[in-house]
PDB file of N, CA and C in Angstrom:
ATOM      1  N   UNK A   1      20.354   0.297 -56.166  1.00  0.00           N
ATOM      2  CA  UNK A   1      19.822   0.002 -54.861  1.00  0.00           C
ATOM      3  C   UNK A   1      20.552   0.865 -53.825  1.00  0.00           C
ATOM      4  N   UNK A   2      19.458   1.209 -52.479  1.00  0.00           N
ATOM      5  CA  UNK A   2      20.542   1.960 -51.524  1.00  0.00           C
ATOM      6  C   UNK A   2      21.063   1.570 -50.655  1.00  0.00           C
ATOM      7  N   UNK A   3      22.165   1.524 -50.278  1.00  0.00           N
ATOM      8  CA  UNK A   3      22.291   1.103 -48.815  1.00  0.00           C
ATOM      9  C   UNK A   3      21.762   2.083 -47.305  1.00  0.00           C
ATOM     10  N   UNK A   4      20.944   1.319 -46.998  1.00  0.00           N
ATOM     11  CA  UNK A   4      20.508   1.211 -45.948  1.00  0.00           C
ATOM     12  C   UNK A   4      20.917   0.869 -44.577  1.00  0.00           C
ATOM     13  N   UNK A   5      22.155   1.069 -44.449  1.00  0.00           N
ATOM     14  CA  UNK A   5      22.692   0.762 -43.132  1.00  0.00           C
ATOM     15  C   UNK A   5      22.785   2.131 -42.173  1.00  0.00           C
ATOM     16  N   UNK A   6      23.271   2.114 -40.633  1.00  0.00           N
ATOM     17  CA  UNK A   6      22.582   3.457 -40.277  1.00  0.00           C
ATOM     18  C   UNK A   6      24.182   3.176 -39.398  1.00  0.00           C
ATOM     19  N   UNK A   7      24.447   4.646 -39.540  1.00  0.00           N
ATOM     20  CA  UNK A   7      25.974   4.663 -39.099  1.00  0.00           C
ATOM     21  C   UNK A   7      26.014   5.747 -38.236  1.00  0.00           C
ATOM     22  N   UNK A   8      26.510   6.046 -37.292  1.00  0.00           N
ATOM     23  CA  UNK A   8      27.030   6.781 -36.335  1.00  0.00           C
ATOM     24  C   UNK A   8      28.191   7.498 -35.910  1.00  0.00           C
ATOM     25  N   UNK A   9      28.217   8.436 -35.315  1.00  0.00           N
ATOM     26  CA  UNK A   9      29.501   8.635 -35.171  1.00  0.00           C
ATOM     27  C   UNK A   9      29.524   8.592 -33.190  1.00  0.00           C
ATOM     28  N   UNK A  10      30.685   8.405 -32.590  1.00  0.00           N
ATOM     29  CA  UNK A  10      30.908   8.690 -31.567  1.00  0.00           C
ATOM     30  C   UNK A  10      31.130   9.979 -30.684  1.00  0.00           C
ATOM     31  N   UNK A  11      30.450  10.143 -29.590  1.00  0.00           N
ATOM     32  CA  UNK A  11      29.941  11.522 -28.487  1.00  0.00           C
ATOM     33  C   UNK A  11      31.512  11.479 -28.049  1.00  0.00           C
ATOM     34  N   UNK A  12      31.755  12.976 -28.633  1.00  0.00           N
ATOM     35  CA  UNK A  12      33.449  12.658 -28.418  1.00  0.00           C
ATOM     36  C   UNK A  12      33.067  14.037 -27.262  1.00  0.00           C
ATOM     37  N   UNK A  13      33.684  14.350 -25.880  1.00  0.00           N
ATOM     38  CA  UNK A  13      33.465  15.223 -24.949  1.00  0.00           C
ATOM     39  C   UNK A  13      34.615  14.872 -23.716  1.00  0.00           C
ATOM     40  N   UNK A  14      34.477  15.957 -22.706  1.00  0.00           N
ATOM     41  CA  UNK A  14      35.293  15.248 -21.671  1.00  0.00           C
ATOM     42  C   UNK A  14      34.865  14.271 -20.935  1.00  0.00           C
ATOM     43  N   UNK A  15      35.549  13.514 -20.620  1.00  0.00           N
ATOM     44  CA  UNK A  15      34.848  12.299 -19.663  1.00  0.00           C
ATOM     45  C   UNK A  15      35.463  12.696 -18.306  1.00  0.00           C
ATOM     46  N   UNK A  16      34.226  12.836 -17.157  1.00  0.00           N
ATOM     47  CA  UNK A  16      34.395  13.545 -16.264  1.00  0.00           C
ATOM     48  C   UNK A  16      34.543  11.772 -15.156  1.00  0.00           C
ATOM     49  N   UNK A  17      35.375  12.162 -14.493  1.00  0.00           N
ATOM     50  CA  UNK A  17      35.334  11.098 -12.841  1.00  0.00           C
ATOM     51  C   UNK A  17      34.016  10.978 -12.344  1.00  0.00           C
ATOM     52  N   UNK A  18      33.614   9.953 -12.234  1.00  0.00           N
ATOM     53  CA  UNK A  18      32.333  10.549 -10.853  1.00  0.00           C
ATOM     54  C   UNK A  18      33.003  11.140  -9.553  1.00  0.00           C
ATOM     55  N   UNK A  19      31.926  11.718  -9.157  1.00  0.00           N
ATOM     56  CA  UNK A  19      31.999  12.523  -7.935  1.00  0.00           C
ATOM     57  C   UNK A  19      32.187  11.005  -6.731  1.00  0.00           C
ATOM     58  N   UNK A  20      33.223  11.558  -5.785  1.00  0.00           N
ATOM     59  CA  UNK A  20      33.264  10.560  -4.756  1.00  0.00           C
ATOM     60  C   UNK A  20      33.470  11.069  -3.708  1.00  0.00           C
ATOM     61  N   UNK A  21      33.116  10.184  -2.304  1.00  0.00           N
ATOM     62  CA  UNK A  21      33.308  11.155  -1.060  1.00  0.00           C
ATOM     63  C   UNK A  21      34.407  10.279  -0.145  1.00  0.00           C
ATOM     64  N   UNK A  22      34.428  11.165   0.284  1.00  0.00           N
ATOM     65  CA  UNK A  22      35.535  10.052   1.724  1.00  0.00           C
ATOM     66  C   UNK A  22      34.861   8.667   2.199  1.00  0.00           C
ATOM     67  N   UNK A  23      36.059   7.863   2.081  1.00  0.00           N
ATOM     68  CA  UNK A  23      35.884   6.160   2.277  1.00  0.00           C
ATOM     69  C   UNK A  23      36.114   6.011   3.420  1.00  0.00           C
ATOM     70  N   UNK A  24      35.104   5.090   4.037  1.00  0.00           N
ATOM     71  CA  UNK A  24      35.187   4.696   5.410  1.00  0.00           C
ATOM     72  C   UNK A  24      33.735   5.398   6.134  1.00  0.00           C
ATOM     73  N   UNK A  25      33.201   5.812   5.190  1.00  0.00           N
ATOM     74  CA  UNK A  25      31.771   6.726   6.352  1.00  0.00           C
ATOM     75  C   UNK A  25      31.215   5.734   6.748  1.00  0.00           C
ATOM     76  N   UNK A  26      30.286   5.810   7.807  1.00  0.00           N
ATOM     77  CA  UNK A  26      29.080   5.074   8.157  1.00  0.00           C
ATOM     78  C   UNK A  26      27.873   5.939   8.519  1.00  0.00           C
ATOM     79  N   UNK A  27      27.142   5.011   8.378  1.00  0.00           N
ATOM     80  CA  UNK A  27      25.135   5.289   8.453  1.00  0.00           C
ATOM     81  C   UNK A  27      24.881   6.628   9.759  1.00  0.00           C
ATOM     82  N   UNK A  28      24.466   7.670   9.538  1.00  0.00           N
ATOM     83  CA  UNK A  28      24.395   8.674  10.493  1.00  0.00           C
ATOM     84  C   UNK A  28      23.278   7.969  11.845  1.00  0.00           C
ATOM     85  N   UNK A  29      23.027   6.844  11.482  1.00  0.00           N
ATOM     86  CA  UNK A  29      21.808   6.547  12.358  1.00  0.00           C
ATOM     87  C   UNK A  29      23.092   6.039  13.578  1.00  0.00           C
ATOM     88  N   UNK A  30      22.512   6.367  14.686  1.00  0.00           N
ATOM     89  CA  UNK A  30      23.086   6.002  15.982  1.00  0.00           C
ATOM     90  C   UNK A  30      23.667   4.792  16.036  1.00  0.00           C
ATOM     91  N   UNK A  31      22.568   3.872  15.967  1.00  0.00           N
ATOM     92  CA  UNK A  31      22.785   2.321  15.914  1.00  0.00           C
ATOM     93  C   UNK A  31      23.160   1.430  15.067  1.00  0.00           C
ATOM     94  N   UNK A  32      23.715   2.377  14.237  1.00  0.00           N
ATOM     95  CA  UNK A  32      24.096   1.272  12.725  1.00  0.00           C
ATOM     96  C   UNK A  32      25.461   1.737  12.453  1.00  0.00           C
ATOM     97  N   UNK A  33      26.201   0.768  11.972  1.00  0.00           N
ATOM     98  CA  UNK A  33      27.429   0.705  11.373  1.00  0.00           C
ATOM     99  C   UNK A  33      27.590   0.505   9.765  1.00  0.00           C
ATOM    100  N   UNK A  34      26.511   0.683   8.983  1.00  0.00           N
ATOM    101  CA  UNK A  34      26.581   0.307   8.055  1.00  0.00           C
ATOM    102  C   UNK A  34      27.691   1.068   7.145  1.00  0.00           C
ATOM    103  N   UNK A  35      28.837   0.455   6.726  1.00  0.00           N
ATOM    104  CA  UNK A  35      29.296   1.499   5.677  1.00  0.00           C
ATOM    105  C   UNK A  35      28.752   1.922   4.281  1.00  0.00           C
ATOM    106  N   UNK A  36      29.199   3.327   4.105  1.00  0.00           N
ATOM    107  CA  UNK A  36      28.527   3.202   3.031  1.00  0.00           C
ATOM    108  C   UNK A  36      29.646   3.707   2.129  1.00  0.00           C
ATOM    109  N   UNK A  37      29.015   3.343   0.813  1.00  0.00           N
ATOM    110  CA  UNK A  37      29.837   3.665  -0.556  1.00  0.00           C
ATOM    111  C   UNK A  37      30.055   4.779  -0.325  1.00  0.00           C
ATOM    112  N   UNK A  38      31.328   4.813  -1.046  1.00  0.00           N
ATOM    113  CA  UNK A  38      32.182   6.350  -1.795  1.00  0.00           C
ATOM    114  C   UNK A  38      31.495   7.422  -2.551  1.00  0.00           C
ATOM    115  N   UNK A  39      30.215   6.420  -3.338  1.00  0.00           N
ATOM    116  CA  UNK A  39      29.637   6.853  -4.621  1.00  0.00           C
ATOM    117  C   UNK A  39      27.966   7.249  -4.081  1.00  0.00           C
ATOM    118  N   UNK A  40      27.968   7.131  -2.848  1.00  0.00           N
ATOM    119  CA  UNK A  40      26.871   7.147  -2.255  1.00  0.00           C
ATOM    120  C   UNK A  40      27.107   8.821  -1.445  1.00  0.00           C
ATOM    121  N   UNK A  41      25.825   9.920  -1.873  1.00  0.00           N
ATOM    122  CA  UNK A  41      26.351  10.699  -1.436  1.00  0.00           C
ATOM    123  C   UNK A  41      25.583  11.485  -0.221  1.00  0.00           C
ATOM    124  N   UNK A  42      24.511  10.496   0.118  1.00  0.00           N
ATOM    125  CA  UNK A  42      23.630  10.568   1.014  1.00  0.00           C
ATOM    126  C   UNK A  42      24.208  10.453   2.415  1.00  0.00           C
ATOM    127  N   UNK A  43      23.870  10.615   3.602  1.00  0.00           N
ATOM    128  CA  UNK A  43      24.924  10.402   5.130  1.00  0.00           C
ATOM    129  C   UNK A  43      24.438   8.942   5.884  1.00  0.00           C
ATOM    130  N   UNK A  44      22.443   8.432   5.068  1.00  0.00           N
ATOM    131  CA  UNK A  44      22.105   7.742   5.807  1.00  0.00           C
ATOM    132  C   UNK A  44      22.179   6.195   4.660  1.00  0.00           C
ATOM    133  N   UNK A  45      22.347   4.666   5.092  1.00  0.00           N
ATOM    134  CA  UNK A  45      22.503   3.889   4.580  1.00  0.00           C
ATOM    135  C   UNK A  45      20.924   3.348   4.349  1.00  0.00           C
ATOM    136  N   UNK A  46      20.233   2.352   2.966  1.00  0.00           N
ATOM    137  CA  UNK A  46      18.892   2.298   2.284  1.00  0.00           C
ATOM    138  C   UNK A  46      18.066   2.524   3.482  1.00  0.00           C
ATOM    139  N   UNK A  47      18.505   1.297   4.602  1.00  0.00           N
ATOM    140  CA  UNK A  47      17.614   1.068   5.624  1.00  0.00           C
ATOM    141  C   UNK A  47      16.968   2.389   6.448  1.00  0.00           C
ATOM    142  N   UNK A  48      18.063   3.018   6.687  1.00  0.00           N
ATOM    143  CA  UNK A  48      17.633   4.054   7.563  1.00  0.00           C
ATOM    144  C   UNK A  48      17.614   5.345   6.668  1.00  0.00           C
ATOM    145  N   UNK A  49      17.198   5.359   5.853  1.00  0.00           N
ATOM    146  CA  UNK A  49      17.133   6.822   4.773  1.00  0.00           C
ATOM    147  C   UNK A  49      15.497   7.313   5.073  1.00  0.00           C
ATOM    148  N   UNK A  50      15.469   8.518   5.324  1.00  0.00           N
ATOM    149  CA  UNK A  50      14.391   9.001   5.354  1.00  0.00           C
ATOM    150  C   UNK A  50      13.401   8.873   4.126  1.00  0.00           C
ATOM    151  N   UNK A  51      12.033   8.869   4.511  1.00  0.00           N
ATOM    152  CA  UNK A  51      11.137   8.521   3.246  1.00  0.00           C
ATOM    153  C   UNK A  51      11.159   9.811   2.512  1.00  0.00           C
ATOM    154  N   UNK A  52      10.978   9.875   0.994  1.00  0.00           N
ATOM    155  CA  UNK A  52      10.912  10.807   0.091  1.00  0.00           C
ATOM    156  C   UNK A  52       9.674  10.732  -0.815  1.00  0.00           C
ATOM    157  N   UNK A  53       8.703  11.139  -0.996  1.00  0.00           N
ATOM    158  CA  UNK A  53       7.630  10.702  -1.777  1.00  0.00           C
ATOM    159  C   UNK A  53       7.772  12.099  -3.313  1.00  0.00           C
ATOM    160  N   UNK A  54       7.874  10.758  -4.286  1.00  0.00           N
ATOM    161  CA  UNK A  54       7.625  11.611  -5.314  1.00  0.00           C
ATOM    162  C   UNK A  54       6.684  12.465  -5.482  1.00  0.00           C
ATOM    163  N   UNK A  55       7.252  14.028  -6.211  1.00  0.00           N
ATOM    164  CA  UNK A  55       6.165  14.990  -7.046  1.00  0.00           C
ATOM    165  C   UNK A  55       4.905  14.551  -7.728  1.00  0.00           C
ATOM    166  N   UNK A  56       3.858  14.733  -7.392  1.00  0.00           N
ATOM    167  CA  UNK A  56       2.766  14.379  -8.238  1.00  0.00           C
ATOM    168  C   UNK A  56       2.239  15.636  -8.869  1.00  0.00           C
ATOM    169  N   UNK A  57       2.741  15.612  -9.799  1.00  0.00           N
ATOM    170  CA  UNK A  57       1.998  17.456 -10.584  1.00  0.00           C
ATOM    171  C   UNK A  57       1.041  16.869 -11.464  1.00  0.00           C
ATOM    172  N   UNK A  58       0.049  17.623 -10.618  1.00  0.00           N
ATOM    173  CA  UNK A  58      -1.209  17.095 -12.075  1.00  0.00           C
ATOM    174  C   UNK A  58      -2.051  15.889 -11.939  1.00  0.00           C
ATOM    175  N   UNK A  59      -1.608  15.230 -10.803  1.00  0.00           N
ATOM    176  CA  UNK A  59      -2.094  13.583 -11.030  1.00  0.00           C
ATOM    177  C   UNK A  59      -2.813  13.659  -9.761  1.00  0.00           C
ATOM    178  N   UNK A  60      -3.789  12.973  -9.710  1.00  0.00           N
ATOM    179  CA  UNK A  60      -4.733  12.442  -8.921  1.00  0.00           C
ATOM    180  C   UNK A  60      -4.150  10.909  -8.286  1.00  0.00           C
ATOM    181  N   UNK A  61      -4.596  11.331  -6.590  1.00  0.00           N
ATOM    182  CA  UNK A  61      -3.948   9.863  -5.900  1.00  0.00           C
ATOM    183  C   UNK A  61      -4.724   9.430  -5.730  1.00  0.00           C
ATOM    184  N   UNK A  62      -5.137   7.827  -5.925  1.00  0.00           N
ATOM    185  CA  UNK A  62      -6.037   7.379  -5.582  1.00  0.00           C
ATOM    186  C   UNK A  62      -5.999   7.057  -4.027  1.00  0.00           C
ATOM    187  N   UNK A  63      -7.186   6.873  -3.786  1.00  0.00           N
ATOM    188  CA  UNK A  63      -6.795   6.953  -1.985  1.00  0.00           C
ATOM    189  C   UNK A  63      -7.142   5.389  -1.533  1.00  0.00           C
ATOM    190  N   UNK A  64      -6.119   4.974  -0.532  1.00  0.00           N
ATOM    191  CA  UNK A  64      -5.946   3.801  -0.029  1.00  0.00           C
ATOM    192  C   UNK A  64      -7.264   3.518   0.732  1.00  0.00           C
TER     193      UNK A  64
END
C-alpha cells in the first residue's frame, strides 16, 4: 500500500520588515485630524481618500 500523505517543505528566503512611514501623520484633508497608521502609506485617511475606480479591460459596464 502507498502512503499517501502530502508533505512539504518550508519557503525558506529573507524575511523583509514591512515598509513603514513616520508616526504621528495626520489626514492631509484640512479639517481632519485623523491619524493615520505607520503602515498606511497613503497622506489621506479612508474617509477623505480620493475615489479610485477599478481597470475594466475588456468588460462591459452595465449602465445605471
Amino acid at each position: 500500500m502507498s502512503d499517501n500523505t502530502l508533505k512539504g517543505k518550508r519557503i525558506m528566503g529573507t524575511a523583509r520588515p514591512p515598509k513603514v512611514n513616520p508616526k504621528q501623520r495626520t489626514c492631509a484633508k484640512a479639517d481632519c485630524d485623523t491619524t493615520l497608521s505607520q503602515y498606511n502609506r497613503r497622506e489621506h485617511c479612508y474617509a477623505h481618500a480620493p475615489t479610485k475606480f477599478p481597470r475594466l479591460r475588456g468588460r462591459i459596464v452595465p449602465e445605471s
